[in-house]
PDB file of N, CA and C in Angstrom:
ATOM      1  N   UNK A   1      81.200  44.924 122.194  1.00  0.00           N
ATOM      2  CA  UNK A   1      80.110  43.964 122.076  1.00  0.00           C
ATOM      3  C   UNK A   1      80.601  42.554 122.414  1.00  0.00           C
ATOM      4  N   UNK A   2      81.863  42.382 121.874  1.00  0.00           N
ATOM      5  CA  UNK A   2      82.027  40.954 122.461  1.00  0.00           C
ATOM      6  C   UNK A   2      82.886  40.523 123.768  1.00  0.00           C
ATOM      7  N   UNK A   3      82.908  41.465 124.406  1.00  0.00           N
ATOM      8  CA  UNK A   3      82.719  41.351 125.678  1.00  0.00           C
ATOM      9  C   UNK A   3      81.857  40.962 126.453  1.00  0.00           C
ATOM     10  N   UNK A   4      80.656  42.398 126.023  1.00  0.00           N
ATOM     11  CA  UNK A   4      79.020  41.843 126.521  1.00  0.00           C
ATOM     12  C   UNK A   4      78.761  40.361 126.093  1.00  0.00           C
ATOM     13  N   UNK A   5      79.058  39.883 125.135  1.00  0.00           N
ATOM     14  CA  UNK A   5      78.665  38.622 125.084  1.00  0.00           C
ATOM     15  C   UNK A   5      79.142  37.284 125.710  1.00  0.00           C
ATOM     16  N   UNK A   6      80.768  38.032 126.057  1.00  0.00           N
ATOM     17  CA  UNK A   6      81.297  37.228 126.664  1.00  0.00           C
ATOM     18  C   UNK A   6      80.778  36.689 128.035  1.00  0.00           C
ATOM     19  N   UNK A   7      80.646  37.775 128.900  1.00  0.00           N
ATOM     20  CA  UNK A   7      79.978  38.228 129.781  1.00  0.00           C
ATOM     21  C   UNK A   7      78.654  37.487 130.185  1.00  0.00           C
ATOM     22  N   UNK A   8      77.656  37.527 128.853  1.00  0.00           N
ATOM     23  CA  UNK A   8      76.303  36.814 129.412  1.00  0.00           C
ATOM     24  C   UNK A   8      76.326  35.796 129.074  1.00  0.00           C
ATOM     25  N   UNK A   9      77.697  35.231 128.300  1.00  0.00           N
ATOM     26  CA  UNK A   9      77.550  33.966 128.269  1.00  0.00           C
ATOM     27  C   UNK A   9      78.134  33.195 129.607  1.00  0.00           C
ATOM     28  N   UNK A  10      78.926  33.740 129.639  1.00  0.00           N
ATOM     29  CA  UNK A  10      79.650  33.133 131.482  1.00  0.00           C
ATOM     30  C   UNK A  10      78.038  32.821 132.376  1.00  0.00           C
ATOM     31  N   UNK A  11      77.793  34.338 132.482  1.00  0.00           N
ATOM     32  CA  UNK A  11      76.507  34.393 133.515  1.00  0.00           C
ATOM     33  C   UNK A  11      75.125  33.184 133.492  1.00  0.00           C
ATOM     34  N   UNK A  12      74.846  32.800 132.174  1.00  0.00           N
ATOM     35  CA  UNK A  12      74.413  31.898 131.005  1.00  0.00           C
ATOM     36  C   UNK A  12      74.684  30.621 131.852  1.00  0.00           C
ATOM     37  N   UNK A  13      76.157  30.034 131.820  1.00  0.00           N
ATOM     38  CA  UNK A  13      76.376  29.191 132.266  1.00  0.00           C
ATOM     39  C   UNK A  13      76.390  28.799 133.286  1.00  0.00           C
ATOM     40  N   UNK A  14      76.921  29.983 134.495  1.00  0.00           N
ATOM     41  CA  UNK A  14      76.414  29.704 135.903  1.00  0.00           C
ATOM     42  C   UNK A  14      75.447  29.599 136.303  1.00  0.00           C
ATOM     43  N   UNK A  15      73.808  30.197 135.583  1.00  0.00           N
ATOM     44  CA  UNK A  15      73.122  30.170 135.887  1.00  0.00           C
ATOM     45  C   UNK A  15      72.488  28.433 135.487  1.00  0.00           C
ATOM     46  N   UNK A  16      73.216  27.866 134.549  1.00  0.00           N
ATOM     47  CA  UNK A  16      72.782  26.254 134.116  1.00  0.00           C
ATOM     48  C   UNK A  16      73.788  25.278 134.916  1.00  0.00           C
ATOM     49  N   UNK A  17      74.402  25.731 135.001  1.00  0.00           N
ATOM     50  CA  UNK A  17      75.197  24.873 136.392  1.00  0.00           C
ATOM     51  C   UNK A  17      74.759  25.108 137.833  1.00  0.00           C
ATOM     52  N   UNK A  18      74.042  26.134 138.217  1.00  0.00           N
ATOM     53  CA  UNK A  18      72.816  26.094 139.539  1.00  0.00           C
ATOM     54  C   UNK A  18      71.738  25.484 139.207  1.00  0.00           C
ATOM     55  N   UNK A  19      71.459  25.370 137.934  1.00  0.00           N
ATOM     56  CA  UNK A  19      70.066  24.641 138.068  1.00  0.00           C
ATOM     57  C   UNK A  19      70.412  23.014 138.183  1.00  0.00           C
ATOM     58  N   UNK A  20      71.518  22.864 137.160  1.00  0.00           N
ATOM     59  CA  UNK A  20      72.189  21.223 137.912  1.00  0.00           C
ATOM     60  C   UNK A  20      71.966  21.011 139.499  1.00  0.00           C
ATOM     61  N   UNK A  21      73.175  21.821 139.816  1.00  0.00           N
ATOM     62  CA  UNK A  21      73.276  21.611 140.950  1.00  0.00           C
ATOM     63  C   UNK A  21      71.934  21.087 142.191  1.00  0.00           C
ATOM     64  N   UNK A  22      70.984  22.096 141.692  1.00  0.00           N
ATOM     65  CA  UNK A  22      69.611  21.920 142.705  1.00  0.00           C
ATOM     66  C   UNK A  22      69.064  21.239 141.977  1.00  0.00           C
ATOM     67  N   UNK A  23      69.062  20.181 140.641  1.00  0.00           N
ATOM     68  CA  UNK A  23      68.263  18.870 140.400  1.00  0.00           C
ATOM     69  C   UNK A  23      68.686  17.837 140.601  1.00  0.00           C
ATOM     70  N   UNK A  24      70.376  17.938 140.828  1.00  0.00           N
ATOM     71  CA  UNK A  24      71.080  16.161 141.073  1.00  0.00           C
ATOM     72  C   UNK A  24      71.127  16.673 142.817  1.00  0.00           C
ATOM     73  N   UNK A  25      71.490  17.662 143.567  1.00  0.00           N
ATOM     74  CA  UNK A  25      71.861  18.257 144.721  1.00  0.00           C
ATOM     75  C   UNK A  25      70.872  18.609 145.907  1.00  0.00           C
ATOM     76  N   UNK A  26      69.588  19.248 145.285  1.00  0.00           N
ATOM     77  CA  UNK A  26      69.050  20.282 145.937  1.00  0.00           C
ATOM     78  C   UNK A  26      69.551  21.585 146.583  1.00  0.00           C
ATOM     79  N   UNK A  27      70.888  21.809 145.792  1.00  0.00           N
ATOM     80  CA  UNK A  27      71.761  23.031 146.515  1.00  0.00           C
ATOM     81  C   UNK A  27      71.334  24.080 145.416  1.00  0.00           C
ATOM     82  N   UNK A  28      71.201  25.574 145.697  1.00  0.00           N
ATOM     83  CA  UNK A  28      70.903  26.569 145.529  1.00  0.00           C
ATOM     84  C   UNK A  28      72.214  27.327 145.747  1.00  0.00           C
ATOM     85  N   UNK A  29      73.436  27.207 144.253  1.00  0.00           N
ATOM     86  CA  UNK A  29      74.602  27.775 145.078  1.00  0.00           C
ATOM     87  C   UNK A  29      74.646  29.025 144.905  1.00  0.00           C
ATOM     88  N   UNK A  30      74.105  29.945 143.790  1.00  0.00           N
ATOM     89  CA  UNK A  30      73.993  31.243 143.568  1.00  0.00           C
ATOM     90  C   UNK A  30      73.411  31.564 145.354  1.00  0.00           C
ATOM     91  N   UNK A  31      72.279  31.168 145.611  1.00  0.00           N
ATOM     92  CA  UNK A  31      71.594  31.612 146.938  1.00  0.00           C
ATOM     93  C   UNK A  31      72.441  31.579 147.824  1.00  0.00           C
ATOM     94  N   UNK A  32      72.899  30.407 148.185  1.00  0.00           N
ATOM     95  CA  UNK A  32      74.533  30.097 149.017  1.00  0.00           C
ATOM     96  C   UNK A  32      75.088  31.588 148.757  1.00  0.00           C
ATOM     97  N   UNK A  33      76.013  31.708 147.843  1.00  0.00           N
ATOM     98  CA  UNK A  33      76.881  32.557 148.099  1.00  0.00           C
ATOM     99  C   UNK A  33      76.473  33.815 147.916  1.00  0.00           C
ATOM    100  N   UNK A  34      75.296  34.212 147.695  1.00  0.00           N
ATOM    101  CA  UNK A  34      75.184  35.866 147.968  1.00  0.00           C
ATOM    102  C   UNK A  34      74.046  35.865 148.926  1.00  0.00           C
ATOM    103  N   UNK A  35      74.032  34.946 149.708  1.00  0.00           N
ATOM    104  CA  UNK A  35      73.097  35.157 151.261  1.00  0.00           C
ATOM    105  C   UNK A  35      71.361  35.579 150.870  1.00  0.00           C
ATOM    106  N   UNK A  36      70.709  36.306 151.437  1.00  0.00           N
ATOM    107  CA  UNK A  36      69.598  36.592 151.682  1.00  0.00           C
ATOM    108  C   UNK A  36      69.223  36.823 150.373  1.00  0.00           C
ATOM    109  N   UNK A  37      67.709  37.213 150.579  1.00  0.00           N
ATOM    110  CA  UNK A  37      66.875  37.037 149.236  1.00  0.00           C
ATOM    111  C   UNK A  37      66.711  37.832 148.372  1.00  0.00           C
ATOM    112  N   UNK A  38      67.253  39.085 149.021  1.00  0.00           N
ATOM    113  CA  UNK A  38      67.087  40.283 147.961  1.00  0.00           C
ATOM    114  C   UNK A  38      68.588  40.099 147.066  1.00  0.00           C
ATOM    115  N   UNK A  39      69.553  39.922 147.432  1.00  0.00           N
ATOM    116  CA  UNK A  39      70.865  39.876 146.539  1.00  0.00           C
ATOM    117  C   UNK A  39      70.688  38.754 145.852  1.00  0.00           C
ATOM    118  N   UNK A  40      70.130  37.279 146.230  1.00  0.00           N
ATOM    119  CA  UNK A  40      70.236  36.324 145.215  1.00  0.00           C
ATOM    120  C   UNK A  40      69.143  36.775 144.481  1.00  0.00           C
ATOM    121  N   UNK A  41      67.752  37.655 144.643  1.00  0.00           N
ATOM    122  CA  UNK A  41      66.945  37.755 143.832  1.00  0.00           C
ATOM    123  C   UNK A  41      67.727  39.055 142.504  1.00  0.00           C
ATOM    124  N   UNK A  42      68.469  39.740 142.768  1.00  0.00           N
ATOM    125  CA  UNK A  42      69.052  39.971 142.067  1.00  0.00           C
ATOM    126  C   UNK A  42      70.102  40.147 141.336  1.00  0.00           C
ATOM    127  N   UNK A  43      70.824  38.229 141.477  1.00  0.00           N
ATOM    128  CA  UNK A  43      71.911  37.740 140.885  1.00  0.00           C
ATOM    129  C   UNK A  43      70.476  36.715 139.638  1.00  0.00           C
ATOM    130  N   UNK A  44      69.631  36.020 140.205  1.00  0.00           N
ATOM    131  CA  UNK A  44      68.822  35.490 138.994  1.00  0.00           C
ATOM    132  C   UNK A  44      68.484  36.600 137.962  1.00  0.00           C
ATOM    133  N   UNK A  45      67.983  37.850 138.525  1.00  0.00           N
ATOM    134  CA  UNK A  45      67.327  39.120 137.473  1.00  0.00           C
ATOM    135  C   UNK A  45      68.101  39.043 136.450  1.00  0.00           C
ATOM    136  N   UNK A  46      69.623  39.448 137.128  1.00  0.00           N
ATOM    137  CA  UNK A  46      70.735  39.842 136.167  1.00  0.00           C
ATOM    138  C   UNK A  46      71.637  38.496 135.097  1.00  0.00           C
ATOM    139  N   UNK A  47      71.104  37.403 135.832  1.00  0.00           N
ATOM    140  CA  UNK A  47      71.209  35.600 134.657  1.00  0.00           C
ATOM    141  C   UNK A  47      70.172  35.722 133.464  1.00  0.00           C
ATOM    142  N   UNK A  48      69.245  36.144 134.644  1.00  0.00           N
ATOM    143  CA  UNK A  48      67.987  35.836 133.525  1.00  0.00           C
ATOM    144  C   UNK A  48      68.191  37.460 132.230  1.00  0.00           C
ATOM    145  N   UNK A  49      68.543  38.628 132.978  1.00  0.00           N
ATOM    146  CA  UNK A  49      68.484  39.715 131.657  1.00  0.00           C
ATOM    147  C   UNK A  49      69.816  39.547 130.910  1.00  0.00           C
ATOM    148  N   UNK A  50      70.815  38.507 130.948  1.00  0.00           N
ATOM    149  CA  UNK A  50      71.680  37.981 130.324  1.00  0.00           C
ATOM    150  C   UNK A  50      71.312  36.808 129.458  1.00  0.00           C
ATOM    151  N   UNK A  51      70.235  35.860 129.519  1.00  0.00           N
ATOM    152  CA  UNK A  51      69.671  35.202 128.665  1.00  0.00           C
ATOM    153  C   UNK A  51      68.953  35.982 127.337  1.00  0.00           C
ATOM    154  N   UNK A  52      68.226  36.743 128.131  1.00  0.00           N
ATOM    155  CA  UNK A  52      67.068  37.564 126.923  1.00  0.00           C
ATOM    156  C   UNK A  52      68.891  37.963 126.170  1.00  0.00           C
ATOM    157  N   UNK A  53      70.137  38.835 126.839  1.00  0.00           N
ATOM    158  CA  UNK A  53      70.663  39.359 125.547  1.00  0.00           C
ATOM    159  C   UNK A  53      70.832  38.302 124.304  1.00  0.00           C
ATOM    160  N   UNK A  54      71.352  36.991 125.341  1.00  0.00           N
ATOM    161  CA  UNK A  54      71.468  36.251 124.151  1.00  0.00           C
ATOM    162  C   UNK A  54      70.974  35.954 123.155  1.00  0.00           C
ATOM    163  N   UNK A  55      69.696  35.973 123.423  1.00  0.00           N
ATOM    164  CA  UNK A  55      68.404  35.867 122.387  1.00  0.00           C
ATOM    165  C   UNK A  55      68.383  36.410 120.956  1.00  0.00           C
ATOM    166  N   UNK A  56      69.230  37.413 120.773  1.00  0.00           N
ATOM    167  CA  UNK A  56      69.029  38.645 120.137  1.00  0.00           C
ATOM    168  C   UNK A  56      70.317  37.587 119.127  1.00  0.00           C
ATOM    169  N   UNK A  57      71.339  37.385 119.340  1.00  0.00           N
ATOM    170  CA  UNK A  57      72.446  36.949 117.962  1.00  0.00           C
ATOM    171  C   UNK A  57      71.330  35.284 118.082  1.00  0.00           C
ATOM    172  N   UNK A  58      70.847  34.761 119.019  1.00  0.00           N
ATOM    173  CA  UNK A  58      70.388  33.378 118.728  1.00  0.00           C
ATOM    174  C   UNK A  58      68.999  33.577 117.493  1.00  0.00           C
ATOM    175  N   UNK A  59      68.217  34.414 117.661  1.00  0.00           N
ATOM    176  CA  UNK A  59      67.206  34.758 117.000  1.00  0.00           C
ATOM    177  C   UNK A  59      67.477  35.194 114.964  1.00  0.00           C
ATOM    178  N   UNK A  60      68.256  35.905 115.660  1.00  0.00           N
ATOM    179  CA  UNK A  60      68.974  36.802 113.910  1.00  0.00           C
ATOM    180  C   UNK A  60      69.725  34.559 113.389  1.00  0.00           C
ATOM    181  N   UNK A  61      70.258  34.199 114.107  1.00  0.00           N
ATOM    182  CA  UNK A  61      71.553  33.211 113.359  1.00  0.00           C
ATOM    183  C   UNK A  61      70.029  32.460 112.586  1.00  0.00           C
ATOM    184  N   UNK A  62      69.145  32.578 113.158  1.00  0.00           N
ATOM    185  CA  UNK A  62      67.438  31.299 112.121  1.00  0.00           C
ATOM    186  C   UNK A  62      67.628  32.126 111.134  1.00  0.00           C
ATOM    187  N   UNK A  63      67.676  33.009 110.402  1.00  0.00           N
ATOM    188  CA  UNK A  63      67.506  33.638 109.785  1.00  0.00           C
ATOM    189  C   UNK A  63      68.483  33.924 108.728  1.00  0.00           C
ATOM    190  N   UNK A  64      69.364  34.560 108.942  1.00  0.00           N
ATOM    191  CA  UNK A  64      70.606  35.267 108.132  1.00  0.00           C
ATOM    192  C   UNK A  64      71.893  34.215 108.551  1.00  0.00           C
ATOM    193  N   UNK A  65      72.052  33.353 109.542  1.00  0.00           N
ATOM    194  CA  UNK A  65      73.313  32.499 109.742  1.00  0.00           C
ATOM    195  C   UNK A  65      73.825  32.860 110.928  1.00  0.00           C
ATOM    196  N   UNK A  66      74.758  32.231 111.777  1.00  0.00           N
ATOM    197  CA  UNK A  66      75.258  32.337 113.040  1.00  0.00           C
ATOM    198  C   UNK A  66      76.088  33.631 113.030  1.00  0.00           C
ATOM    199  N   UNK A  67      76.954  33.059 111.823  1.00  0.00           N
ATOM    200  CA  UNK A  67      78.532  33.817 112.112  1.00  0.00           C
ATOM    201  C   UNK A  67      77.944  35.402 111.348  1.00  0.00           C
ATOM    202  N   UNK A  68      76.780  35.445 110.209  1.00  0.00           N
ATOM    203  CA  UNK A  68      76.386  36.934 110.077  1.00  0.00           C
ATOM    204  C   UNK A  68      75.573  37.445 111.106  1.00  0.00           C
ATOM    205  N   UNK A  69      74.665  37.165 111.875  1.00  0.00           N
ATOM    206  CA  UNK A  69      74.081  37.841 113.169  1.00  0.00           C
ATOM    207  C   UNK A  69      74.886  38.115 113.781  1.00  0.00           C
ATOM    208  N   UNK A  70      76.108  37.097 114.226  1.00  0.00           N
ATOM    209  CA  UNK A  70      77.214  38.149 115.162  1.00  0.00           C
ATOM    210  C   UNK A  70      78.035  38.838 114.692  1.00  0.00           C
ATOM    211  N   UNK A  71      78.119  39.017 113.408  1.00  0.00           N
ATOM    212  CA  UNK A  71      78.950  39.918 112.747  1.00  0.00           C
ATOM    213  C   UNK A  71      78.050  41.425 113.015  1.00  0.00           C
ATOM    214  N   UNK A  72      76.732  41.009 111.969  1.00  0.00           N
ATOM    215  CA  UNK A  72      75.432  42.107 112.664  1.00  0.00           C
ATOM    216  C   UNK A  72      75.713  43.315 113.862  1.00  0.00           C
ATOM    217  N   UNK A  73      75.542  41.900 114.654  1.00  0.00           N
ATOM    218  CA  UNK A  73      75.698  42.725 116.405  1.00  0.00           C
ATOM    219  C   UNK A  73      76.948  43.437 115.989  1.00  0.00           C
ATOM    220  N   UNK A  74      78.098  43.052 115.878  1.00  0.00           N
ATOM    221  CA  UNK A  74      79.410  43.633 116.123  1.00  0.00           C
ATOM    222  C   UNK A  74      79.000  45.462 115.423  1.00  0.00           C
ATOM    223  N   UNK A  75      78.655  45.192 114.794  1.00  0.00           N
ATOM    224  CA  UNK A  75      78.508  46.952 113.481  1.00  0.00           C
ATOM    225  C   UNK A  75      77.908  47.173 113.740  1.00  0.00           C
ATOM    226  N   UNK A  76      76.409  47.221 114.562  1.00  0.00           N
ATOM    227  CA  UNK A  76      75.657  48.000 115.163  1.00  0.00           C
ATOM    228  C   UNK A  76      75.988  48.476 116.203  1.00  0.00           C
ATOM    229  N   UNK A  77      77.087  48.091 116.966  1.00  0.00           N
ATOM    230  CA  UNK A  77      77.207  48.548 118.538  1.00  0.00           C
ATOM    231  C   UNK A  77      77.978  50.019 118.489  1.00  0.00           C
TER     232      UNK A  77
END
């Protein structure tokens, strides 16, 4: 599990450092580097179904606390 998290959090971040990029830039670097529209359309899919995971320890931490939602996650996996 905390791998996976590791994981969508990286993805997380690249995907907020392209959106920089194309508001101070107008550069699209995810698009840049995986060319045509079907591969960058599914480098966003796979940012964006890496956000929703996050959702899941961000949602539980309102509730029960940060460090017990990811404890949570950890024993359910």
């Amino acid at each position: 599990m905390r791998i996976m998290n590791l994981v969508t959090l990286a993805l997380i971040i690249l995907g907020g450092l392209n959106w920089l990029a194309m508001g101070l830039i107008g550069l699209d670097v995810i698009g840049t580097v995986f060319g045509g529209a079907t591969p960058a359309r599914l480098a966003y899919v796979i940012i964006g179904l890496a956000a929703i995971w996050q959702l899941m320890p961000g949602f539980q931490s309102l509730t029960v606390g940060e460090v017990d939602a990811e404890r949570h996650l950890r024993h359910h996996s």
